[in-house]
C-alpha atoms as a PDB file:
ATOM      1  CA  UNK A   1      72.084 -51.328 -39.897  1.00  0.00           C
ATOM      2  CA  UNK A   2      70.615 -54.501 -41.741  1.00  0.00           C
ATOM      3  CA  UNK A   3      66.823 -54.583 -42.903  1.00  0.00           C
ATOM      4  CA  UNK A   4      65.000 -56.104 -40.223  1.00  0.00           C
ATOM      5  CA  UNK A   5      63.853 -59.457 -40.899  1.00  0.00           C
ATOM      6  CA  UNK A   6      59.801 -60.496 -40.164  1.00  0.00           C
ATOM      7  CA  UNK A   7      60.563 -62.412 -36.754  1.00  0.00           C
ATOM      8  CA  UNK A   8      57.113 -63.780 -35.681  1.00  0.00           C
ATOM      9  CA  UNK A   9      57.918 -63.524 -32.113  1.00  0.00           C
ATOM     10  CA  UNK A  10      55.715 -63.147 -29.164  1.00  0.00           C
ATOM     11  CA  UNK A  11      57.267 -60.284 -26.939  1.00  0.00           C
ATOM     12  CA  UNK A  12      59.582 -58.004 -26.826  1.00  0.00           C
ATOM     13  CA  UNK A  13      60.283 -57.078 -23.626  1.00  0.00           C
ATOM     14  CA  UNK A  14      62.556 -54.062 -23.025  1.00  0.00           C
ATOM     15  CA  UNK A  15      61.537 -51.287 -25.124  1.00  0.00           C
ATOM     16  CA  UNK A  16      62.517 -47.405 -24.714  1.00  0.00           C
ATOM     17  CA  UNK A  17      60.414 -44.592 -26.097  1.00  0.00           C
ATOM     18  CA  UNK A  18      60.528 -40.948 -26.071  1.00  0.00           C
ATOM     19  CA  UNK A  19      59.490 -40.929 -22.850  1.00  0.00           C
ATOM     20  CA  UNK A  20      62.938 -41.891 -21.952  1.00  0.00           C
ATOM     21  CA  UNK A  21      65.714 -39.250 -22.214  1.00  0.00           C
ATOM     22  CA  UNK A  22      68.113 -41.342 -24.649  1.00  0.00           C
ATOM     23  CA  UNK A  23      65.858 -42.663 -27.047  1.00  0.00           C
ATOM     24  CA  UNK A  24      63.678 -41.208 -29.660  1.00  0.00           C
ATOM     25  CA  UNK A  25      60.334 -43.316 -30.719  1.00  0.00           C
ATOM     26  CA  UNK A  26      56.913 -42.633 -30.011  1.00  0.00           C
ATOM     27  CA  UNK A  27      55.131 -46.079 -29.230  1.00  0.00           C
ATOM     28  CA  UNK A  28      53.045 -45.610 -32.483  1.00  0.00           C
ATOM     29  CA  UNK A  29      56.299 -46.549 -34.853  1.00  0.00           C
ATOM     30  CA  UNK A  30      57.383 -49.693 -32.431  1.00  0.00           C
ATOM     31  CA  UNK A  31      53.610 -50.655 -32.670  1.00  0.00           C
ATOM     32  CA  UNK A  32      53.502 -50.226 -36.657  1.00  0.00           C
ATOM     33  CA  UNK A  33      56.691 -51.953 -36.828  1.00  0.00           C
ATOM     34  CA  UNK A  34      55.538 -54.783 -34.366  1.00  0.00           C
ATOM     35  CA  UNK A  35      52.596 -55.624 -36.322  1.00  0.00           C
ATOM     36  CA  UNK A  36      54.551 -55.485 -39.316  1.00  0.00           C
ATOM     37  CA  UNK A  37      56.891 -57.964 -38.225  1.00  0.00           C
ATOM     38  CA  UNK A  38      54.931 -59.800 -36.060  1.00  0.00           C
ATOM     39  CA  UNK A  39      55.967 -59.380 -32.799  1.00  0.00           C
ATOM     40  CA  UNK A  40      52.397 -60.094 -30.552  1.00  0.00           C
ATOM     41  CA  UNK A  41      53.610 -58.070 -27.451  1.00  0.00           C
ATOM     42  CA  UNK A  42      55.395 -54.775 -26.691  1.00  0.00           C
ATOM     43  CA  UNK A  43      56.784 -53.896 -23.083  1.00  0.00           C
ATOM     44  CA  UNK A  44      57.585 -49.932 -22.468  1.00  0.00           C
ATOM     45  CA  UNK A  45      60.017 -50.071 -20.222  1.00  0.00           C
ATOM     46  CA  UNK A  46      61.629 -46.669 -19.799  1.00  0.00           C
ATOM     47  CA  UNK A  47      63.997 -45.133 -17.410  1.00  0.00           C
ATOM     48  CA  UNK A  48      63.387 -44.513 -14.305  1.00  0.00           C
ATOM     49  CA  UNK A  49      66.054 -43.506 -12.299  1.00  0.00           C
ATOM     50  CA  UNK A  50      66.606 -42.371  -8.004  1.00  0.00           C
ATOM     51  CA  UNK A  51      69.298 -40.133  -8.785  1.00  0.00           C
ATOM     52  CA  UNK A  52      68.513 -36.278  -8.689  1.00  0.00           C
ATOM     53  CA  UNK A  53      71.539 -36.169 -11.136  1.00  0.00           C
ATOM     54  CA  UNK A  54      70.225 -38.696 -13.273  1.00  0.00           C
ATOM     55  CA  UNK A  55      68.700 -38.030 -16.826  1.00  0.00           C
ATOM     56  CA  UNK A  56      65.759 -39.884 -15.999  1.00  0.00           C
ATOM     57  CA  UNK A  57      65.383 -38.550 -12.285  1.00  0.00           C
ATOM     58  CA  UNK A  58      62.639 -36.267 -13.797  1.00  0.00           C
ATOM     59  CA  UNK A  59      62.277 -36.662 -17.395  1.00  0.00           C
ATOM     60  CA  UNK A  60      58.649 -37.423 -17.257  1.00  0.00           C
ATOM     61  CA  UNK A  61      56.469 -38.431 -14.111  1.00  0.00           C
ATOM     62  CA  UNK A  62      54.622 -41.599 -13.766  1.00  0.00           C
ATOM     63  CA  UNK A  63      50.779 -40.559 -14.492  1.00  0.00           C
ATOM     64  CA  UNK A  64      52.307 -39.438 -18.059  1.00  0.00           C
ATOM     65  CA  UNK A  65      53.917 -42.121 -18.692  1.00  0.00           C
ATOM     66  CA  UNK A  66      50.873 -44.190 -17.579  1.00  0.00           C
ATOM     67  CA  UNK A  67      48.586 -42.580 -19.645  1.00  0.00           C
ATOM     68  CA  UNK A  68      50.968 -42.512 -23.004  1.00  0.00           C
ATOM     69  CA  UNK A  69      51.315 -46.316 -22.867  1.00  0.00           C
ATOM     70  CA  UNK A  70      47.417 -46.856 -22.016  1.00  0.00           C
ATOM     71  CA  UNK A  71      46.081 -44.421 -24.569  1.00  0.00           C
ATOM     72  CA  UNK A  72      48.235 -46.530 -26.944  1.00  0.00           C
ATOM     73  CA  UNK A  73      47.413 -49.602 -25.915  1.00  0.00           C
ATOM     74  CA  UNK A  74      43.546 -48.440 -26.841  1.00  0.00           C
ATOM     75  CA  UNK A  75      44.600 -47.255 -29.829  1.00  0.00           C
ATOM     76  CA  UNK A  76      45.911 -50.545 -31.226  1.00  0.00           C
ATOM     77  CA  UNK A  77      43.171 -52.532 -29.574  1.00  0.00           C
ATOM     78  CA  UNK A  78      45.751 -55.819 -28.868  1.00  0.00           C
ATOM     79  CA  UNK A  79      47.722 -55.939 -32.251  1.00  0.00           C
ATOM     80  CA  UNK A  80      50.318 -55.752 -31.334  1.00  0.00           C
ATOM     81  CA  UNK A  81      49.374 -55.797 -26.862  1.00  0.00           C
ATOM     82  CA  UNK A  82      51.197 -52.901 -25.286  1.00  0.00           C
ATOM     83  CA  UNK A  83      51.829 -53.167 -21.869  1.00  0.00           C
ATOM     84  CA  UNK A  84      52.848 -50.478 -19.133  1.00  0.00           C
ATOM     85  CA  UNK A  85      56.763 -51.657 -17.671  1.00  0.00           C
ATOM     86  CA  UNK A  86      59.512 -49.844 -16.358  1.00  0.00           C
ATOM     87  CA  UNK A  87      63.332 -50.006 -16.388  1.00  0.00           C
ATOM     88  CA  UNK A  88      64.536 -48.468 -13.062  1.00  0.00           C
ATOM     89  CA  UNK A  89      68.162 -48.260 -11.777  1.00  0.00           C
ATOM     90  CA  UNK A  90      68.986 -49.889  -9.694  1.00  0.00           C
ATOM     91  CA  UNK A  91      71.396 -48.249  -6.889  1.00  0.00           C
ATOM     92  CA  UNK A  92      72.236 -50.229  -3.062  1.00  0.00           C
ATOM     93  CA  UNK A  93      71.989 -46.100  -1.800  1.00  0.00           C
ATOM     94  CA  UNK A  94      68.817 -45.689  -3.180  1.00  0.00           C
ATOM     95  CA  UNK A  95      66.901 -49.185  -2.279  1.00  0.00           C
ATOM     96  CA  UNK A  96      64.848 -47.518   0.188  1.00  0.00           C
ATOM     97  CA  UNK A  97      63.264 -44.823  -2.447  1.00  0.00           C
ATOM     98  CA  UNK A  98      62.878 -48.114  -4.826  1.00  0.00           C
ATOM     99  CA  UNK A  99      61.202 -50.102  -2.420  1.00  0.00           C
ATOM    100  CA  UNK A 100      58.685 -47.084  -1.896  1.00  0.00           C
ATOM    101  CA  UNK A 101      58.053 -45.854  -5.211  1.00  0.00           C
ATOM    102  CA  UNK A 102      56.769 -49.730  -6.319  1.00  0.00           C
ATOM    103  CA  UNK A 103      54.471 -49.475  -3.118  1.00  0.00           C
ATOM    104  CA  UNK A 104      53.178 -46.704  -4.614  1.00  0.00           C
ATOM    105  CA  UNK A 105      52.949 -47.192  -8.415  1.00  0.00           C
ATOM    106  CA  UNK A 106      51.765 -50.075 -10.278  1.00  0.00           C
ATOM    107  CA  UNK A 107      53.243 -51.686 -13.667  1.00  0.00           C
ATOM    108  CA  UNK A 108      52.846 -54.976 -15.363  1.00  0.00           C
ATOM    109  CA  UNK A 109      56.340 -55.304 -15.969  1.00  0.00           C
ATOM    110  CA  UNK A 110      59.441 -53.717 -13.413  1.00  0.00           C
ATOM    111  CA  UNK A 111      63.240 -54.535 -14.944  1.00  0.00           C
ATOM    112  CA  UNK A 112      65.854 -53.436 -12.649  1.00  0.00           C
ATOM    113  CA  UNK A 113      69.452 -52.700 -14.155  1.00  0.00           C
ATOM    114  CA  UNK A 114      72.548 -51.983 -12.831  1.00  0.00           C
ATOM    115  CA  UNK A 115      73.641 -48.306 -15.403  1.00  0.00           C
ATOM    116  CA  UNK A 116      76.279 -45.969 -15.343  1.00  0.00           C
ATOM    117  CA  UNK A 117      75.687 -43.187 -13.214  1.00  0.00           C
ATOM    118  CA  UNK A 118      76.956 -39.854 -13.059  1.00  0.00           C
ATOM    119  CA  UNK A 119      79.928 -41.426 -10.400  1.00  0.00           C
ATOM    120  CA  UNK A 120      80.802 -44.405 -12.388  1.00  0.00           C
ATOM    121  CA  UNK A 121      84.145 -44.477 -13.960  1.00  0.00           C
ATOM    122  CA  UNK A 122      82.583 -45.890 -16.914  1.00  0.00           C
ATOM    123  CA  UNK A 123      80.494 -42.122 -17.138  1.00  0.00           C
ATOM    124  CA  UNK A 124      82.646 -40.886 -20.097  1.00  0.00           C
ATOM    125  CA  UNK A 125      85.480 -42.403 -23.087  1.00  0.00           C
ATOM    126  CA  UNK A 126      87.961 -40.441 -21.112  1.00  0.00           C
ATOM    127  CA  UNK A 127      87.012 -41.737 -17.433  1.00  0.00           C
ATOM    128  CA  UNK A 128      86.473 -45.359 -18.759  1.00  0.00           C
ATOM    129  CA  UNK A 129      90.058 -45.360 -20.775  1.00  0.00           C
ATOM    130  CA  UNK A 130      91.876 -43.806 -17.066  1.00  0.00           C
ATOM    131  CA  UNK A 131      89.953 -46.536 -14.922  1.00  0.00           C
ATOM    132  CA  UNK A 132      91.006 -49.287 -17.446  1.00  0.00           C
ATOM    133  CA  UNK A 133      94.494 -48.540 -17.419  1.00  0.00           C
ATOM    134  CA  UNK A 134      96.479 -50.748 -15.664  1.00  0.00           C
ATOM    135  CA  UNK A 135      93.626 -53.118 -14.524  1.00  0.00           C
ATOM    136  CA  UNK A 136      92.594 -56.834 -15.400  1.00  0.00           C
ATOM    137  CA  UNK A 137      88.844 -57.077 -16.549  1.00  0.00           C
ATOM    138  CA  UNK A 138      87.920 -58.418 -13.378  1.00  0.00           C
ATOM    139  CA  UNK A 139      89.435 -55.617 -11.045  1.00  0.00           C
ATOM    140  CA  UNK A 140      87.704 -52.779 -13.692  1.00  0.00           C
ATOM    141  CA  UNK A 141      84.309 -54.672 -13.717  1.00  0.00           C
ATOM    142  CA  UNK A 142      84.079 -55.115 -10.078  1.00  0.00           C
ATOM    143  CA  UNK A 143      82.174 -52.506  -8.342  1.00  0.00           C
ATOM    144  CA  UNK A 144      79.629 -53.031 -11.059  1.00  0.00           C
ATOM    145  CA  UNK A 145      79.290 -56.720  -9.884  1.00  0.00           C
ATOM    146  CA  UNK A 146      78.531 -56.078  -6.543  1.00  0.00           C
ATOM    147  CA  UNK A 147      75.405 -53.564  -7.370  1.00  0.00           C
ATOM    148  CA  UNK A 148      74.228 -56.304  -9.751  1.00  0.00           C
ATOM    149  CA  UNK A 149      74.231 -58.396  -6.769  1.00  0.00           C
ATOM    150  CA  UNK A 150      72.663 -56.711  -5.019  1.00  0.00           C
ATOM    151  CA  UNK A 151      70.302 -55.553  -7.354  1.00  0.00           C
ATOM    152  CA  UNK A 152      69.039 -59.394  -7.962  1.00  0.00           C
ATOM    153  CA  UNK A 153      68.746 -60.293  -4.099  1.00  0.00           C
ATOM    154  CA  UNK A 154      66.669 -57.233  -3.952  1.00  0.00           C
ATOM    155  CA  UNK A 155      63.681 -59.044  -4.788  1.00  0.00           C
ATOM    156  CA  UNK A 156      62.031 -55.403  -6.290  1.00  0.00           C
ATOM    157  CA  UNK A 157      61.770 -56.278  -9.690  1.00  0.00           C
ATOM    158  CA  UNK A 158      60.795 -58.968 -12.035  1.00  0.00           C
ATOM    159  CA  UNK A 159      63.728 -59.747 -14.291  1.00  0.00           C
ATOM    160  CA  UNK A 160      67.281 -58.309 -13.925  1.00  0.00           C
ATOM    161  CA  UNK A 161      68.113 -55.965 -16.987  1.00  0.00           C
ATOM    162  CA  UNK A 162      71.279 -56.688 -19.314  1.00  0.00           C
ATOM    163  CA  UNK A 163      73.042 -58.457 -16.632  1.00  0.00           C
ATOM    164  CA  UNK A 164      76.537 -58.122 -17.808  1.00  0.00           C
ATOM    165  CA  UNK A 165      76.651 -54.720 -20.124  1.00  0.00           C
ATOM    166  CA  UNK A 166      79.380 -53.824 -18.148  1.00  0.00           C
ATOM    167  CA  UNK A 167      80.957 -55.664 -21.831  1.00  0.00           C
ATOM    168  CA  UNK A 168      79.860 -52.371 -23.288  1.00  0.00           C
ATOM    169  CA  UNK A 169      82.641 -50.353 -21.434  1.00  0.00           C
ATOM    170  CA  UNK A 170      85.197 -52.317 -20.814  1.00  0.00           C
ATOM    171  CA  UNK A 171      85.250 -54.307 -24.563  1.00  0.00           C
ATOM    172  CA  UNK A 172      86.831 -51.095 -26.466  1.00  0.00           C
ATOM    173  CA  UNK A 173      89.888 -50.786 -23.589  1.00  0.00           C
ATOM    174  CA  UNK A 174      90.057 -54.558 -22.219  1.00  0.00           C
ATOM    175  CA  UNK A 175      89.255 -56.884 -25.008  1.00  0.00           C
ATOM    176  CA  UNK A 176      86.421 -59.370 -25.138  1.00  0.00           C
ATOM    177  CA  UNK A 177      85.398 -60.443 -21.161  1.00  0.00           C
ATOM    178  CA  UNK A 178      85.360 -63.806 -20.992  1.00  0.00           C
ATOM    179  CA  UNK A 179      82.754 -65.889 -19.373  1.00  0.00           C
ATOM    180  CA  UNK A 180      85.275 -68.661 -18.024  1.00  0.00           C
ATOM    181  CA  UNK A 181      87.648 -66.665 -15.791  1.00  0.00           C
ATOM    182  CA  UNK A 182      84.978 -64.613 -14.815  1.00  0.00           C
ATOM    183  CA  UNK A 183      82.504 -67.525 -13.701  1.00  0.00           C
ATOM    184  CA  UNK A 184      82.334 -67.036 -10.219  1.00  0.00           C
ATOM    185  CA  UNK A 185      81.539 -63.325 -10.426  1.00  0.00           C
ATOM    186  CA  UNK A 186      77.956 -64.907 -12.184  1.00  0.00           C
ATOM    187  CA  UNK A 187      77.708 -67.696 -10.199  1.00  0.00           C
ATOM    188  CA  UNK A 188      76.838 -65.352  -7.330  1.00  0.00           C
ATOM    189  CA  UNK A 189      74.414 -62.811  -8.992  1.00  0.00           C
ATOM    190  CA  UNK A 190      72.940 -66.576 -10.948  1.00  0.00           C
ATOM    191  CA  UNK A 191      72.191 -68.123  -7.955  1.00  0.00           C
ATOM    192  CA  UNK A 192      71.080 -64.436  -6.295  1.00  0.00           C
ATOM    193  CA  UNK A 193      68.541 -64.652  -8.635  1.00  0.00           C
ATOM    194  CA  UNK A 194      67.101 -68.345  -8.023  1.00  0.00           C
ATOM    195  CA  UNK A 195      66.766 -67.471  -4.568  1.00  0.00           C
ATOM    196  CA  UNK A 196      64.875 -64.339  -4.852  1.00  0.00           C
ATOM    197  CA  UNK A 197      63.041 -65.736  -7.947  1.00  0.00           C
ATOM    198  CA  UNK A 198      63.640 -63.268 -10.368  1.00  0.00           C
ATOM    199  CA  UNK A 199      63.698 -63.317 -13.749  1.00  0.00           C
ATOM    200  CA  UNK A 200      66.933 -63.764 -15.977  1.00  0.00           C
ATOM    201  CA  UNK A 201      66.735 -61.350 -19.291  1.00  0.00           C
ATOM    202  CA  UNK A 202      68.814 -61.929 -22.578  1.00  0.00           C
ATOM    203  CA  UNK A 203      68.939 -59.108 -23.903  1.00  0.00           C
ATOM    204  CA  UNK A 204      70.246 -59.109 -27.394  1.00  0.00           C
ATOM    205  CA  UNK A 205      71.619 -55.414 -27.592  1.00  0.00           C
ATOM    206  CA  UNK A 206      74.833 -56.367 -26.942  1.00  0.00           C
ATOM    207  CA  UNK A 207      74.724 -57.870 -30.482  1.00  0.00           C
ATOM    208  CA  UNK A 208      74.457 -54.452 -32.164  1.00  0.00           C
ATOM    209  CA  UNK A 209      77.605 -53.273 -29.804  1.00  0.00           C
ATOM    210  CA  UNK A 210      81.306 -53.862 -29.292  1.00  0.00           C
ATOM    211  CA  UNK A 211      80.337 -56.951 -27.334  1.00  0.00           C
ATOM    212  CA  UNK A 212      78.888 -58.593 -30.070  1.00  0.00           C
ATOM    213  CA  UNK A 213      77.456 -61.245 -27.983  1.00  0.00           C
ATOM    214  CA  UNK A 214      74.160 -61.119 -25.681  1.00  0.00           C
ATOM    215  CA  UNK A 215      73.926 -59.951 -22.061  1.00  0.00           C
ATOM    216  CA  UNK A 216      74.117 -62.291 -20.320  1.00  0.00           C
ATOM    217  CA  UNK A 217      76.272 -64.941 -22.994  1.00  0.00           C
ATOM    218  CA  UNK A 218      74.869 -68.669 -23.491  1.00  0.00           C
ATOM    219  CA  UNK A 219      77.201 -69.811 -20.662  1.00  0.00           C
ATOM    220  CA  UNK A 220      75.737 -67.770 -18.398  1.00  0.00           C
ATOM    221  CA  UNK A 221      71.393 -68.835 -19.347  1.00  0.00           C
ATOM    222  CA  UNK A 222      72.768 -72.735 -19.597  1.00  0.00           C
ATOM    223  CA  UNK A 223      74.446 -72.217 -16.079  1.00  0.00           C
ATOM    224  CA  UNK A 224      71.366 -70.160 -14.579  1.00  0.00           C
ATOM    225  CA  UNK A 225      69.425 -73.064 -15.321  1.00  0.00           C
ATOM    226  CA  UNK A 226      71.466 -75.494 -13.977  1.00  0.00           C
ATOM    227  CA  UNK A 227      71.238 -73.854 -10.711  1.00  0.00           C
ATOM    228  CA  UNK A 228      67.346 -74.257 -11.032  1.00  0.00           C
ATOM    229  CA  UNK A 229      66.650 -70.888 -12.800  1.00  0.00           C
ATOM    230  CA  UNK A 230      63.081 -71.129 -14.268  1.00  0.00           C
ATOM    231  CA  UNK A 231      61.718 -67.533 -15.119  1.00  0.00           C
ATOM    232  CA  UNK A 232      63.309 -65.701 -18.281  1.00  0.00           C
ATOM    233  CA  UNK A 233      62.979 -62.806 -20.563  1.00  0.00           C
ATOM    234  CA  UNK A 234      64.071 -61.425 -23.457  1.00  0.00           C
ATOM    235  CA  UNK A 235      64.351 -57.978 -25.063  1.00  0.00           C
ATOM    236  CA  UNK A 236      65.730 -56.018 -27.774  1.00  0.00           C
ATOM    237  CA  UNK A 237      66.731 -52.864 -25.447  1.00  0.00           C
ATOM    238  CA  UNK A 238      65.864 -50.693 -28.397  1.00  0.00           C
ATOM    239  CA  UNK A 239      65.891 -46.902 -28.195  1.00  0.00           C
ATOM    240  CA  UNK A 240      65.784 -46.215 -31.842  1.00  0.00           C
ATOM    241  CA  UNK A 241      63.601 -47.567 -34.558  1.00  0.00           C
ATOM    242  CA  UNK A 242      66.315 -49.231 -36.058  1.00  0.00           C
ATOM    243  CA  UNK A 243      67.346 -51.084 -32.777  1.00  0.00           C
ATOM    244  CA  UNK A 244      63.740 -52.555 -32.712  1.00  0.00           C
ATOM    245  CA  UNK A 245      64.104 -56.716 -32.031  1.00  0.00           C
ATOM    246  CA  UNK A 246      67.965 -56.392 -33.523  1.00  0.00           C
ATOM    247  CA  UNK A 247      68.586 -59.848 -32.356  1.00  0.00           C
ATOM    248  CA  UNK A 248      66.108 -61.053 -30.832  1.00  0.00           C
ATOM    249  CA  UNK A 249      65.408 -64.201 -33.054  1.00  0.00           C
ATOM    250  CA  UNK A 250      68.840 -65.110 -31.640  1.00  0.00           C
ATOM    251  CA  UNK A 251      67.980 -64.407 -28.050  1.00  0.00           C
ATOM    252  CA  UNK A 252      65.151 -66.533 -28.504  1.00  0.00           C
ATOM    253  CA  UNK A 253      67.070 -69.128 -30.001  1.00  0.00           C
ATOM    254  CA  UNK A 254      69.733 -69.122 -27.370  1.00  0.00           C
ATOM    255  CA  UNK A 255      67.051 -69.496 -24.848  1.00  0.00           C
ATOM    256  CA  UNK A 256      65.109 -72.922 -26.474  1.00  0.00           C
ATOM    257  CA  UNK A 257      68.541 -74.080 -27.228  1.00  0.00           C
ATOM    258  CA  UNK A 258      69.437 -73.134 -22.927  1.00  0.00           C
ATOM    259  CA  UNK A 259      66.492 -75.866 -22.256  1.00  0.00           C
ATOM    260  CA  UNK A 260      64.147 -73.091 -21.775  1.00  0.00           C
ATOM    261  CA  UNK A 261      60.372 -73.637 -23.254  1.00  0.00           C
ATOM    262  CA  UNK A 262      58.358 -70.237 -21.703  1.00  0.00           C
ATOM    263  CA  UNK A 263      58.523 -66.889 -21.351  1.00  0.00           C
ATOM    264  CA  UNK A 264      57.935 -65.810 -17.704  1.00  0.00           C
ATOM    265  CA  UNK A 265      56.417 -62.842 -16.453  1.00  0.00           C
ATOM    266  CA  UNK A 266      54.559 -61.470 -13.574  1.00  0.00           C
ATOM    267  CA  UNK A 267      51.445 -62.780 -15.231  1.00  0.00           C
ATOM    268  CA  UNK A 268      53.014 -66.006 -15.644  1.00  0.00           C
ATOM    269  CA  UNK A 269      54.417 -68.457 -18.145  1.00  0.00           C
ATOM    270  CA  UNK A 270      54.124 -66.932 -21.787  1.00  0.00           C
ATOM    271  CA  UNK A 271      55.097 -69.297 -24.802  1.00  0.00           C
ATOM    272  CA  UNK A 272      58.079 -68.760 -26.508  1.00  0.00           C
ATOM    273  CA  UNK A 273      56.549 -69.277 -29.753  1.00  0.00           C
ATOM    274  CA  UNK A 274      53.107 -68.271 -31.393  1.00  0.00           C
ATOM    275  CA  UNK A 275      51.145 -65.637 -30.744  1.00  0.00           C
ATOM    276  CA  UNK A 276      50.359 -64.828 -27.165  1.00  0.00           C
ATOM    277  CA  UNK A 277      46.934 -64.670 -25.313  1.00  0.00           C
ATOM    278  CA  UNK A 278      45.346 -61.490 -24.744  1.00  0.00           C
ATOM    279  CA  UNK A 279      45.221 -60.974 -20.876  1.00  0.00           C
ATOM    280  CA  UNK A 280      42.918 -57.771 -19.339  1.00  0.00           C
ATOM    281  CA  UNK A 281      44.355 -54.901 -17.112  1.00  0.00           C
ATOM    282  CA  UNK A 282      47.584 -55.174 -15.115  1.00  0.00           C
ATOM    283  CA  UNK A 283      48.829 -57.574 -13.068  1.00  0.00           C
ATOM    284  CA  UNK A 284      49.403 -56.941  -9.391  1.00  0.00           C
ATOM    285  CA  UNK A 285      52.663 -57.912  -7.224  1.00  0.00           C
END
């Protein structure tokens, strides 16, 4: 992995600690590294997921995870901020349990992702190279499509996670997926998520993996704001030190250079360059 570069970025906003089963860092290094680098805002965003079979069903319980990220946040009194999010995963079975548990629980900052589950065919090498064979791109990325869908009519959360990972899985068996033969399958979720007004994130770990490209790809941001696509994030994804902002100078770039000038969040529109303005407490629905 390269030396990380000083970025001078305002906000990363998709960051896993050790409060998520697959990933190792206590908040303290991402802060140490974020004022290093200057990066003005962190977002914890770890897993949450619905199913009992899930790794993050019941790694940790909310009023732990609640209280890691605030007694943090005190400890580094606003350099970097540190703000309370979550990543949940999203399943159409499990919408219902979703639905409640944000009733219930408050965050500043709610991604929801489409992941591979314990079912998916994408669950292991072995399972991912047997559901690949024989099949086009488009028929092995499908059933992930519709849950992303679905996911971004939902209108739970406030940006859609990595929308098009499913590059992860398929790149090693299929070859590169192509945003131009594909277009239609993101004109749906695209315009799913104009209507419902959420968020778009580029996330820029598919730079460090066999995609080699963001999730979603420039095409995909420029044509989201065609459609009239106005709220955007962006996020490293990183569950180890080493993954912390890999790319996100270029996520940010790909935004400006997408026509897009802010940031948005549930607290609103958040520059995309210079430092950001400290905001008290959390922000409601």
């Amino acid at each position: 992995m390269p030396t990380p570069d000083r970025l001078d970025l305002p906000l990363d906003a998709h960051l896993h600690t050790d409060l998520s089963p697959d990933a190792d860092v206590p908040i303290d290094l991402y802060a140490a590294a974020a004022r290093e680098r200057e990066v003005a805002e962190l977002m914890i965003t770890d897993h949450l997921d619905f199913d009992p079979r899930a790794p993050a069903f019941a790694f940790t319980d909310y009023e732990r995870r609640r209280r890691v990220v605030g007694e943090a946040a005190e400890r580094w009194a606003g350099r970097p901020i540190i703000r309370f999010g979550v990543e949940i995963t999203y399943e159409r079975r499990f919408e219902d349990d979703i639905r409640a548990h944000l009733a219930s629980h408050a965050y500043d900052f709610i991604i929801g992702s489409v992941h591979v589950g314990p079912d998916s065919p994408f669950r292991d090498r072995t399972a991912a190279a047997r559901w690949c064979a024989d099949k086009t791109p488009r028929e092995a990325s499908q059933p992930y499509w519709k849950e992303v869908e679905a996911a971004a009519r939902s209108g739970l959360f406030d940006t859609l996670g990595h929308l098009d990972f499913i590059k992860r899985y398929l790149v090693p068996y299929l070859g590169p997926f192509a945003y131009e033969p594909h277009a239609d399958l993101y004109e749906r979720v695209l315009t799913a998520l104009v209507e419902s007004g959420t968020a778009l994130e580029v996330n820029s770990s598919g730079l460090r993996q066999e995609a080699l490209e963001t999730y979603p790809p420039r095409a995909a941001v420029e044509r989201f704001r065609a459609l009239g696509g106005q709220r955007v994030t962006a996020g490293s994804d990183a569950h180890r030190l080493d993954h912390f902002g890999f790319g996100l100078s270029e996520a940010y770039g790909l935004l400006e250079r997408s026509g897009f000038a802010a940031l948005a969040w549930r607290r609103g529109a958040l520059p995309l360059d210079g430092p950001l303005p400290v905001a008290p407490g959390a922000v409601g629905a």
